[in-house]
PDB file of N, CA and C in Angstrom:
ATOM      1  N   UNK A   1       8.520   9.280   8.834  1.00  0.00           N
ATOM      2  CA  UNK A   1       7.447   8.477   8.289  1.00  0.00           C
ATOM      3  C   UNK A   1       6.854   9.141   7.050  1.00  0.00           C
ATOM      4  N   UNK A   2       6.850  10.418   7.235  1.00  0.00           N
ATOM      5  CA  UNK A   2       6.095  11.346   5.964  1.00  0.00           C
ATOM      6  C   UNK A   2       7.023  11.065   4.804  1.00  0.00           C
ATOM      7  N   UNK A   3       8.153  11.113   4.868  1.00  0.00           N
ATOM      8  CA  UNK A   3       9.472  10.922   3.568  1.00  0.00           C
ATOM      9  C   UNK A   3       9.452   9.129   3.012  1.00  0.00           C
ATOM     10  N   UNK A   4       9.082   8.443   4.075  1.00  0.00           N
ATOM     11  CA  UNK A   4       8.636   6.932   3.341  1.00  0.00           C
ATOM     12  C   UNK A   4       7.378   7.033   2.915  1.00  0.00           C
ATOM     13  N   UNK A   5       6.594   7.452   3.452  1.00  0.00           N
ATOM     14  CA  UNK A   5       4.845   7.758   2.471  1.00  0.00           C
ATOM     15  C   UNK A   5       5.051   8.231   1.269  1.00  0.00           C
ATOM     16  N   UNK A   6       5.796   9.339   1.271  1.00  0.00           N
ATOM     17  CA  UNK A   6       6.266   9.911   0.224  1.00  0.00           C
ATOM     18  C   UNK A   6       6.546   8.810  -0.654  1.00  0.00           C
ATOM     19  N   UNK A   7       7.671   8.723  -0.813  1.00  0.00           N
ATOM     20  CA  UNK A   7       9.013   7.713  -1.852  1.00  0.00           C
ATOM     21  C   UNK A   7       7.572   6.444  -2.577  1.00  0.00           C
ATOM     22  N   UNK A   8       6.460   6.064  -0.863  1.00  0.00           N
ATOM     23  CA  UNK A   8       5.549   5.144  -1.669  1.00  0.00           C
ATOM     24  C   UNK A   8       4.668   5.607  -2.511  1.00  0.00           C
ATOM     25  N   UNK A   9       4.030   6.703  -2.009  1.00  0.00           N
ATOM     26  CA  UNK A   9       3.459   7.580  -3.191  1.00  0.00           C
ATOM     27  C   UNK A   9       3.591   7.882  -4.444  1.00  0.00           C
ATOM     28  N   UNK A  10       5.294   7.989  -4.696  1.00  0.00           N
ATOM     29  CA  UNK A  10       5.614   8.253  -6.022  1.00  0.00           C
ATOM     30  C   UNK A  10       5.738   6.700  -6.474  1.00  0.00           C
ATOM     31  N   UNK A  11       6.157   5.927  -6.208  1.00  0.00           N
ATOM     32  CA  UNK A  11       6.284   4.369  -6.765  1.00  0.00           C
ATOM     33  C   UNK A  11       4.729   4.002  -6.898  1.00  0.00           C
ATOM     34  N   UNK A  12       3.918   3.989  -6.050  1.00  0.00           N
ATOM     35  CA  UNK A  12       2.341   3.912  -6.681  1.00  0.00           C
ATOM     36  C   UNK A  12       2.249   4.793  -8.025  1.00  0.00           C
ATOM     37  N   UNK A  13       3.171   5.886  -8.105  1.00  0.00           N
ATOM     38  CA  UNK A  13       2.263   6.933  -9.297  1.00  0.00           C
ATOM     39  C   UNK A  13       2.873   5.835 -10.349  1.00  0.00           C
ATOM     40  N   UNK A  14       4.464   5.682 -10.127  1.00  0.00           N
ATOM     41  CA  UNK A  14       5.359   5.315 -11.309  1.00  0.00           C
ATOM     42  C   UNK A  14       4.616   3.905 -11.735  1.00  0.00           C
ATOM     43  N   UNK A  15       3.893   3.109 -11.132  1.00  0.00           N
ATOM     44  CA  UNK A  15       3.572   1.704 -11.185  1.00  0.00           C
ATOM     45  C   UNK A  15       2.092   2.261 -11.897  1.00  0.00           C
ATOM     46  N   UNK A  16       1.720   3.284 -11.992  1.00  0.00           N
ATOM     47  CA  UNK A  16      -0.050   3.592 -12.415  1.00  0.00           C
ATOM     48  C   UNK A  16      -0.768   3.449 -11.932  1.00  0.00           C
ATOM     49  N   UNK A  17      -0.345   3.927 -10.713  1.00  0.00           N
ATOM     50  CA  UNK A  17      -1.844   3.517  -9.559  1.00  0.00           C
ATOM     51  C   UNK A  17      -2.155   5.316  -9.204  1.00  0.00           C
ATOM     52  N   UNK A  18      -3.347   5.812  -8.820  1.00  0.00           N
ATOM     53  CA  UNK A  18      -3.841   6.666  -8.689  1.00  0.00           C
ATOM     54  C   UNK A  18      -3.678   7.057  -7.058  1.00  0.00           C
ATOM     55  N   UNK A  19      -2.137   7.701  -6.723  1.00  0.00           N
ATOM     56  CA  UNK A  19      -1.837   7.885  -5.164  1.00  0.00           C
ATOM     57  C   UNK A  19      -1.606   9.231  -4.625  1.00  0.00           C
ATOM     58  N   UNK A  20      -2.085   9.384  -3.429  1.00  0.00           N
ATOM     59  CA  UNK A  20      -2.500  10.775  -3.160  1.00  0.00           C
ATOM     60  C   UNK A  20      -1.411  10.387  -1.407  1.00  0.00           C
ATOM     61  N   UNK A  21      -0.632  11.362  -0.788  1.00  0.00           N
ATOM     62  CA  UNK A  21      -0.177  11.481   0.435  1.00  0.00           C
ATOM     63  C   UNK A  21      -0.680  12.219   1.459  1.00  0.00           C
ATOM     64  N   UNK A  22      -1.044  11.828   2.568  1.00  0.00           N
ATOM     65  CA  UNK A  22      -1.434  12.482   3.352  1.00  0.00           C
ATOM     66  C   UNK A  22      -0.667  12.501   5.180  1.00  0.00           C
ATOM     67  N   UNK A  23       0.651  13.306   4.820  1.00  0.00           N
ATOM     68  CA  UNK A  23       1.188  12.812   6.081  1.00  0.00           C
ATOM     69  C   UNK A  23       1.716  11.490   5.950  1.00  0.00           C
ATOM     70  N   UNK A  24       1.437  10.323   7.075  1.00  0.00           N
ATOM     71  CA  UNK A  24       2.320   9.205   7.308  1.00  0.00           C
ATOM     72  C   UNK A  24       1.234   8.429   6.156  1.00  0.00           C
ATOM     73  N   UNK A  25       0.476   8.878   5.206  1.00  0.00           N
ATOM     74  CA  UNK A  25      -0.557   8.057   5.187  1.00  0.00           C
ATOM     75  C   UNK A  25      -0.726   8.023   2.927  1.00  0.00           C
ATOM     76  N   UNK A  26      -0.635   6.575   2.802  1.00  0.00           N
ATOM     77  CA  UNK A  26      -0.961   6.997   1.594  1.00  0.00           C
ATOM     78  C   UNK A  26      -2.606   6.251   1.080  1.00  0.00           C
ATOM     79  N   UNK A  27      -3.140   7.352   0.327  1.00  0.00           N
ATOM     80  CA  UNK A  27      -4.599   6.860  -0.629  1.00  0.00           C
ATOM     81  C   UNK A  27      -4.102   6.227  -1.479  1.00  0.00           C
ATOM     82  N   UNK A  28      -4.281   5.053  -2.179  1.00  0.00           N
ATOM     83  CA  UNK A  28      -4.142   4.847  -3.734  1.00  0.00           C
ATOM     84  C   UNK A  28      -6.123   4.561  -3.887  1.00  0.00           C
ATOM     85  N   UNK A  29      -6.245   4.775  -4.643  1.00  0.00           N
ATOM     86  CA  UNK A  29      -7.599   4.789  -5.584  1.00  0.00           C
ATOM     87  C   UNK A  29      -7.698   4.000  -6.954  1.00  0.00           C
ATOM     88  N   UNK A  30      -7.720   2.766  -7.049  1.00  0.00           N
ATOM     89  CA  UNK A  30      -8.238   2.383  -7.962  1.00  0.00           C
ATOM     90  C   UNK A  30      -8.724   2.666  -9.536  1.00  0.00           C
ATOM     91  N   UNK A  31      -8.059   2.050 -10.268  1.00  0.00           N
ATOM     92  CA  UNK A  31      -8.644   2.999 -11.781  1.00  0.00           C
ATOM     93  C   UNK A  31     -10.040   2.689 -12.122  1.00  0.00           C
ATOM     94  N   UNK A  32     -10.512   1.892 -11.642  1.00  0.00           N
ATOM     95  CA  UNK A  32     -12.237   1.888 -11.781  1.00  0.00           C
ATOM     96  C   UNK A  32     -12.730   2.631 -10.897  1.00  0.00           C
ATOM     97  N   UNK A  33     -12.014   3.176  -9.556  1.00  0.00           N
ATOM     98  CA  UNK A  33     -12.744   3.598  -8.365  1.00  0.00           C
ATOM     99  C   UNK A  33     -13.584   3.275  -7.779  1.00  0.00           C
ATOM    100  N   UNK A  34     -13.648   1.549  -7.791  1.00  0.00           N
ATOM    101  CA  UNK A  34     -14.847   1.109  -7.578  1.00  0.00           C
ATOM    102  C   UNK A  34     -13.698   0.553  -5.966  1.00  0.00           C
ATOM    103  N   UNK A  35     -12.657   0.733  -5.671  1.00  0.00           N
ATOM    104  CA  UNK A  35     -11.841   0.465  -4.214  1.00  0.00           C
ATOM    105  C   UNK A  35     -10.676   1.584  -4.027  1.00  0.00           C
ATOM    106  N   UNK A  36     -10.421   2.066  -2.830  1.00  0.00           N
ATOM    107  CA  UNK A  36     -10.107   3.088  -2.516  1.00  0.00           C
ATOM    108  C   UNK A  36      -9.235   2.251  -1.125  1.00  0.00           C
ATOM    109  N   UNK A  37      -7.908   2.247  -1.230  1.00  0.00           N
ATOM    110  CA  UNK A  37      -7.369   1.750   0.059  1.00  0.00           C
ATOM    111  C   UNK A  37      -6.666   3.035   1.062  1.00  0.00           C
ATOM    112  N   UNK A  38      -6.136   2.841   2.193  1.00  0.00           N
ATOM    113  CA  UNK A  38      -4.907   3.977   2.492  1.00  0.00           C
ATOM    114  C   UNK A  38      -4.428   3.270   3.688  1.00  0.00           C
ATOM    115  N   UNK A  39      -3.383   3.174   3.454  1.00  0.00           N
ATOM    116  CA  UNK A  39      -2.247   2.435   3.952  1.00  0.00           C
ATOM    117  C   UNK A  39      -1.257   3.446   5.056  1.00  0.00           C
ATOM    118  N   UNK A  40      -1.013   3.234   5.823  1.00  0.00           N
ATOM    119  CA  UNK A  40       0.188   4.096   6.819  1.00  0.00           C
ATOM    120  C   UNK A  40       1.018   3.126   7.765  1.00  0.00           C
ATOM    121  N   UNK A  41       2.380   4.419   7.490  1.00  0.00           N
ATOM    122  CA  UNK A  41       3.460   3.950   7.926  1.00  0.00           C
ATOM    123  C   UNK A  41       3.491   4.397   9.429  1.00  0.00           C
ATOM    124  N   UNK A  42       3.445   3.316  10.107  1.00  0.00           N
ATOM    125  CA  UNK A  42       4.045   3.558  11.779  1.00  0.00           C
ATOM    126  C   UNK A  42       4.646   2.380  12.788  1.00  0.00           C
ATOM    127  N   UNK A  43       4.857   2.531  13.529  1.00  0.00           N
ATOM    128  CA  UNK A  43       5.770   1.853  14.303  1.00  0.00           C
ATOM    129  C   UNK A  43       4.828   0.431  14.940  1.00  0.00           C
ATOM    130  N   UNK A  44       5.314  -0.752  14.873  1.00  0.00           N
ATOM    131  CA  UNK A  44       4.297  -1.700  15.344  1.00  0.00           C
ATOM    132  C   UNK A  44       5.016  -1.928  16.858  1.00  0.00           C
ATOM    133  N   UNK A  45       4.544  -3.211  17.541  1.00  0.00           N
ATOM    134  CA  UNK A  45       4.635  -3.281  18.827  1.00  0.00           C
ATOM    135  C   UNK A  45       6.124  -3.382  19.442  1.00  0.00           C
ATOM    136  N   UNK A  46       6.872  -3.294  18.691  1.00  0.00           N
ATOM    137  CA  UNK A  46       8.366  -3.800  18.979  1.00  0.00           C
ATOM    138  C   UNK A  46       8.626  -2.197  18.695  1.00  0.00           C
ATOM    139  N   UNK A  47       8.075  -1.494  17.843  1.00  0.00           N
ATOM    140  CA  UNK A  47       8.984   0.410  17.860  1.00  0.00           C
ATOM    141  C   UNK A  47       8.911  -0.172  16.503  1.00  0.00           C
ATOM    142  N   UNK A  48       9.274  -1.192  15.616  1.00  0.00           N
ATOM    143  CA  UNK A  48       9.602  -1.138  13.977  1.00  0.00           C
ATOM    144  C   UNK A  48       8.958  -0.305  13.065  1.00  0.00           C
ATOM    145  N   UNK A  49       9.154   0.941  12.538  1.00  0.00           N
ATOM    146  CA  UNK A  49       8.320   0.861  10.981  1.00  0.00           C
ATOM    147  C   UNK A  49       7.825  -0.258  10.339  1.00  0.00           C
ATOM    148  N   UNK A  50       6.720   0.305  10.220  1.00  0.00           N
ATOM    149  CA  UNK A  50       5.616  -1.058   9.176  1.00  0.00           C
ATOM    150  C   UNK A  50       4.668   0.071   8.490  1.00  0.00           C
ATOM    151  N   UNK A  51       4.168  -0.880   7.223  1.00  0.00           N
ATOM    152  CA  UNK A  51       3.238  -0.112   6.819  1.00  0.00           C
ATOM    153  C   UNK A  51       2.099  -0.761   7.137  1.00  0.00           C
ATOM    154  N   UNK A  52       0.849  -0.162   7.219  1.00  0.00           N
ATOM    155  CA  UNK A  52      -0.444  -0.571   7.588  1.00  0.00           C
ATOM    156  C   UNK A  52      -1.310  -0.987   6.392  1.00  0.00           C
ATOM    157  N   UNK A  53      -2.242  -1.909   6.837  1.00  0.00           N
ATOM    158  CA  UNK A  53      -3.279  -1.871   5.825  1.00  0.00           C
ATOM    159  C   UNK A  53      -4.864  -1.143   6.540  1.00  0.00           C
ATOM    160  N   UNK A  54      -5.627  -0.391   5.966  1.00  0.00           N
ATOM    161  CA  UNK A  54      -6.516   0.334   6.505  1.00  0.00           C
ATOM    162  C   UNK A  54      -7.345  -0.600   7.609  1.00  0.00           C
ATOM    163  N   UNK A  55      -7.384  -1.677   7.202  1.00  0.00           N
ATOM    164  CA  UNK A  55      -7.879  -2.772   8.380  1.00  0.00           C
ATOM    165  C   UNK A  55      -6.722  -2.982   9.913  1.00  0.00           C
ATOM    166  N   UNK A  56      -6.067  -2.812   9.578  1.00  0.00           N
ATOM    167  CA  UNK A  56      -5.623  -2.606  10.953  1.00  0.00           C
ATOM    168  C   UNK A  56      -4.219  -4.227  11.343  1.00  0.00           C
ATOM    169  N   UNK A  57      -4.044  -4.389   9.563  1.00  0.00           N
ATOM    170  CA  UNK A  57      -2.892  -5.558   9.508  1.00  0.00           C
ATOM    171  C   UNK A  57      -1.852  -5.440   8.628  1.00  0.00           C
ATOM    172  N   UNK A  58      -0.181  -5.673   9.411  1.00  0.00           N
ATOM    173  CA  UNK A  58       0.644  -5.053   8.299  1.00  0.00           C
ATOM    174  C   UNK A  58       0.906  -5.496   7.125  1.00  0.00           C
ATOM    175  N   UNK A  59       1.570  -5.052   6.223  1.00  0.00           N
ATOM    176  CA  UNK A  59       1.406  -5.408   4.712  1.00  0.00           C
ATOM    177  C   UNK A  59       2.666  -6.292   4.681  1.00  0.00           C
ATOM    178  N   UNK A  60       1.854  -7.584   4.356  1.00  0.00           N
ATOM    179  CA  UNK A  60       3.365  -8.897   3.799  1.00  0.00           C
ATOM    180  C   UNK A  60       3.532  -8.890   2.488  1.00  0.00           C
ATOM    181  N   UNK A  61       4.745  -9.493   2.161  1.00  0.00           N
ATOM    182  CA  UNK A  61       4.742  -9.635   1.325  1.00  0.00           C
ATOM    183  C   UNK A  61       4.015 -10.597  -0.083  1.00  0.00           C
ATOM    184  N   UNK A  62       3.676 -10.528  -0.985  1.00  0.00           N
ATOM    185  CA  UNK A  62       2.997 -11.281  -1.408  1.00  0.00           C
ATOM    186  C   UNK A  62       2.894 -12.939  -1.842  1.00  0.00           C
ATOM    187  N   UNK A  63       4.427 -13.140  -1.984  1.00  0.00           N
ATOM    188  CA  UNK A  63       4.465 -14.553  -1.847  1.00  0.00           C
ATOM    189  C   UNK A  63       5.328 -15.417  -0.788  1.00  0.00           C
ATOM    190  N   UNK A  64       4.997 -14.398   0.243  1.00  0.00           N
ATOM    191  CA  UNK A  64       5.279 -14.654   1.637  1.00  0.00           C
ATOM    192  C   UNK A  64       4.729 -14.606   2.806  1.00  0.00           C
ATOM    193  N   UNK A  65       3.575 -14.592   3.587  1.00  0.00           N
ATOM    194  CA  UNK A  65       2.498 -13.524   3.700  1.00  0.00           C
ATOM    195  C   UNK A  65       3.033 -13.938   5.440  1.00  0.00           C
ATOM    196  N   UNK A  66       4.238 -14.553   5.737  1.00  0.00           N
ATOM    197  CA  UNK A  66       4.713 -14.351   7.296  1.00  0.00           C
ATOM    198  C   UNK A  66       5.973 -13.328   6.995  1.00  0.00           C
ATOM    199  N   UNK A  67       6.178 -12.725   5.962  1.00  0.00           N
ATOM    200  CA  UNK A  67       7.044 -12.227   5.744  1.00  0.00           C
ATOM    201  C   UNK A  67       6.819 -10.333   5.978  1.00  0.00           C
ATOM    202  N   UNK A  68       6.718  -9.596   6.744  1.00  0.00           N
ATOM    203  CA  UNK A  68       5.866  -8.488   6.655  1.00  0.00           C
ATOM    204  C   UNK A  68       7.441  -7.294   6.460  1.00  0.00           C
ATOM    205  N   UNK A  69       6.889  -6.495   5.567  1.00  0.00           N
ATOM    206  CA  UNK A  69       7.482  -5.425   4.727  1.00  0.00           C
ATOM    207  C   UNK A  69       7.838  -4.532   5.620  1.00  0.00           C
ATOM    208  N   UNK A  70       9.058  -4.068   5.123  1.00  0.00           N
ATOM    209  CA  UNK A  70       9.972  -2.787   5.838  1.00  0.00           C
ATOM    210  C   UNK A  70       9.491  -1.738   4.967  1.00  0.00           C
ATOM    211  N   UNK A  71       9.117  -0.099   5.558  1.00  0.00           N
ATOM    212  CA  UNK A  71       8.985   0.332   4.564  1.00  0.00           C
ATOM    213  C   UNK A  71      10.043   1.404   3.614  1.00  0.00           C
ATOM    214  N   UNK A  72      11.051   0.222   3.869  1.00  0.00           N
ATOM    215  CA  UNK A  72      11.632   0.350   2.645  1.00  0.00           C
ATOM    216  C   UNK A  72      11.920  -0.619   1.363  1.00  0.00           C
ATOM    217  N   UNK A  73      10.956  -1.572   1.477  1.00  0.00           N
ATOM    218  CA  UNK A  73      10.783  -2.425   1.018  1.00  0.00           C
ATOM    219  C   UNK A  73       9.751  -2.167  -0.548  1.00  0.00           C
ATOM    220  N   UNK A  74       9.941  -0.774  -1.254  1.00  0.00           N
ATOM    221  CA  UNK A  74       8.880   0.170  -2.002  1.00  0.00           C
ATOM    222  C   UNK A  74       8.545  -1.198  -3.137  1.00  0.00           C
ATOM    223  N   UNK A  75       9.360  -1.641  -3.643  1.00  0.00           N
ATOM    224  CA  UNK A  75       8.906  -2.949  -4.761  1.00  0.00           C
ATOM    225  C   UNK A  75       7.607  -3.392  -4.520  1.00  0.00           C
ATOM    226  N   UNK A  76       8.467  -4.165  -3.547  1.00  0.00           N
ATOM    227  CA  UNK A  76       7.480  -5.262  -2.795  1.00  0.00           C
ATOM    228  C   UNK A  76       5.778  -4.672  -1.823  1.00  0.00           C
ATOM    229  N   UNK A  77       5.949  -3.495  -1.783  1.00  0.00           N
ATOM    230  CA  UNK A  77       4.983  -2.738  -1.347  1.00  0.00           C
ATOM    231  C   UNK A  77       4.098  -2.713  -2.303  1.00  0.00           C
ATOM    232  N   UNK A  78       4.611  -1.941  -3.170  1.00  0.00           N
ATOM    233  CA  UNK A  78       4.024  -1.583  -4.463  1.00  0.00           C
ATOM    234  C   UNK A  78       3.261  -2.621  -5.039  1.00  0.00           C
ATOM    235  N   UNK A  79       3.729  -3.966  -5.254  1.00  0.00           N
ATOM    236  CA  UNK A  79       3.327  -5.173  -5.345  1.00  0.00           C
ATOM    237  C   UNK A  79       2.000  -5.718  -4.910  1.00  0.00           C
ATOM    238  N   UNK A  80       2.410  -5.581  -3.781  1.00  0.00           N
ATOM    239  CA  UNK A  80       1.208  -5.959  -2.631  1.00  0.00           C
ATOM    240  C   UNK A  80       0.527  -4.683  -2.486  1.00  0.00           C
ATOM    241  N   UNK A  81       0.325  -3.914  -2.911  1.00  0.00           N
ATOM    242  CA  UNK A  81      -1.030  -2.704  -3.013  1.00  0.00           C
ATOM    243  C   UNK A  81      -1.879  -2.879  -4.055  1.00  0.00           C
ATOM    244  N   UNK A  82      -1.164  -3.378  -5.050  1.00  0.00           N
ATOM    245  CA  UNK A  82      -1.826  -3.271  -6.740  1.00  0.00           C
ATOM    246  C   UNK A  82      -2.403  -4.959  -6.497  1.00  0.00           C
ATOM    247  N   UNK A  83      -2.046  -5.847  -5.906  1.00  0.00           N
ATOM    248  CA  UNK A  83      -2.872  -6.664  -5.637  1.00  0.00           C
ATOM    249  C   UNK A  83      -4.344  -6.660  -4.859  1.00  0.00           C
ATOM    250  N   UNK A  84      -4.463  -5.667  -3.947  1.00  0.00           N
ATOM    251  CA  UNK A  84      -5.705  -5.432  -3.824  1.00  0.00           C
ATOM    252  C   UNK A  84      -6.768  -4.599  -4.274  1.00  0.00           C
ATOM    253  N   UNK A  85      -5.810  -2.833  -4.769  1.00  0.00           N
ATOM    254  CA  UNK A  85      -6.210  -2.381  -5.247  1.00  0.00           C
ATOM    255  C   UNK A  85      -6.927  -2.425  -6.643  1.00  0.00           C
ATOM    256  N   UNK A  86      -6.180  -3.319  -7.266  1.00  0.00           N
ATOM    257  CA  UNK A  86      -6.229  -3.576  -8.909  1.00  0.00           C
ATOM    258  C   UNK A  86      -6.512  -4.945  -9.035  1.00  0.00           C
ATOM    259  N   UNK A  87      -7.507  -4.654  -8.514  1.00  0.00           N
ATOM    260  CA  UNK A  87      -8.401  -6.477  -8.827  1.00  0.00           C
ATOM    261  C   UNK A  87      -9.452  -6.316 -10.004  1.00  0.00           C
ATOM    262  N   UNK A  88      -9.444  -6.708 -10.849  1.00  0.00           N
ATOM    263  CA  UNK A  88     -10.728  -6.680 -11.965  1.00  0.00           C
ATOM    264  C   UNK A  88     -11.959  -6.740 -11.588  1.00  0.00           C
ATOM    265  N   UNK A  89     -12.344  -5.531 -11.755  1.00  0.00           N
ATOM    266  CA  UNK A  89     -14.200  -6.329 -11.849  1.00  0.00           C
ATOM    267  C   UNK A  89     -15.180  -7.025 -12.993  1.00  0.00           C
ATOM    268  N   UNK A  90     -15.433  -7.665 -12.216  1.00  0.00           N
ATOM    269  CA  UNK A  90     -16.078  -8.776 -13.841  1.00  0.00           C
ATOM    270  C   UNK A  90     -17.588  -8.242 -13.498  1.00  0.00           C
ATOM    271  N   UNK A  91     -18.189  -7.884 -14.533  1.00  0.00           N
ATOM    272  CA  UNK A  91     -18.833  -7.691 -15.268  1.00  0.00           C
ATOM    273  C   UNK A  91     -19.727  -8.745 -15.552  1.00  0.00           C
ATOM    274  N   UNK A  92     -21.534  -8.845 -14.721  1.00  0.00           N
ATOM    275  CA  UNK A  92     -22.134  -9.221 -15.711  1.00  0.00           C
ATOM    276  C   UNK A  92     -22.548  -9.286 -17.083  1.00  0.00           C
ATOM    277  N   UNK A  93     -22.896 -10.386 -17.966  1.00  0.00           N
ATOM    278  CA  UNK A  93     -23.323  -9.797 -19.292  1.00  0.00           C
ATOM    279  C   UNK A  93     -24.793  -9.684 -19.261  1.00  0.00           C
TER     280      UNK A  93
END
């Protein structure tokens, strides 16, 4: 699990997201830092690898969302992280 955290870790860096590993577990941090997610890889109710979302639901894919990610699925991961992580903040004027 630590060697797929890994591989996602570096595909968060390569994509420009701000990702830190911790064990089965990855931080990405936001470039405003105004959201901070961490995601981990572990086995869901069947034994499968999945990756987690810190809420406690696995990560689908994004224009699939019954479709839930292998984690070797790093694209499509990557994808669906920077969608929550990297949401704009708008700015009152």
């Amino acid at each position: 699990m630590s060697a797929f955290a890994k591989w996602l870790t570096q595909a968060c860096q390569e994509a420009g997201m701000r990702a830190e590993q911790y064990g089965a577990k990855v931080r990405i941090i936001a470039s405003s830092h105004f959201l901070t997610e961490e995601v981990e890889c572990r086995p869901d109710s069947d034994g499968d690898l999945r990756w987690w979302w810190s809420w406690g639901k696995p990560i689908a894919a994004g224009n699939d969302s019954a479709r839930i990610l292998t984690p070797g699925e790093v694209d499509d991961l990557v994808d669906a992280i920077a969608r929550v992580v990297a949401v704009p903040i708008r700015r009152r004027p």
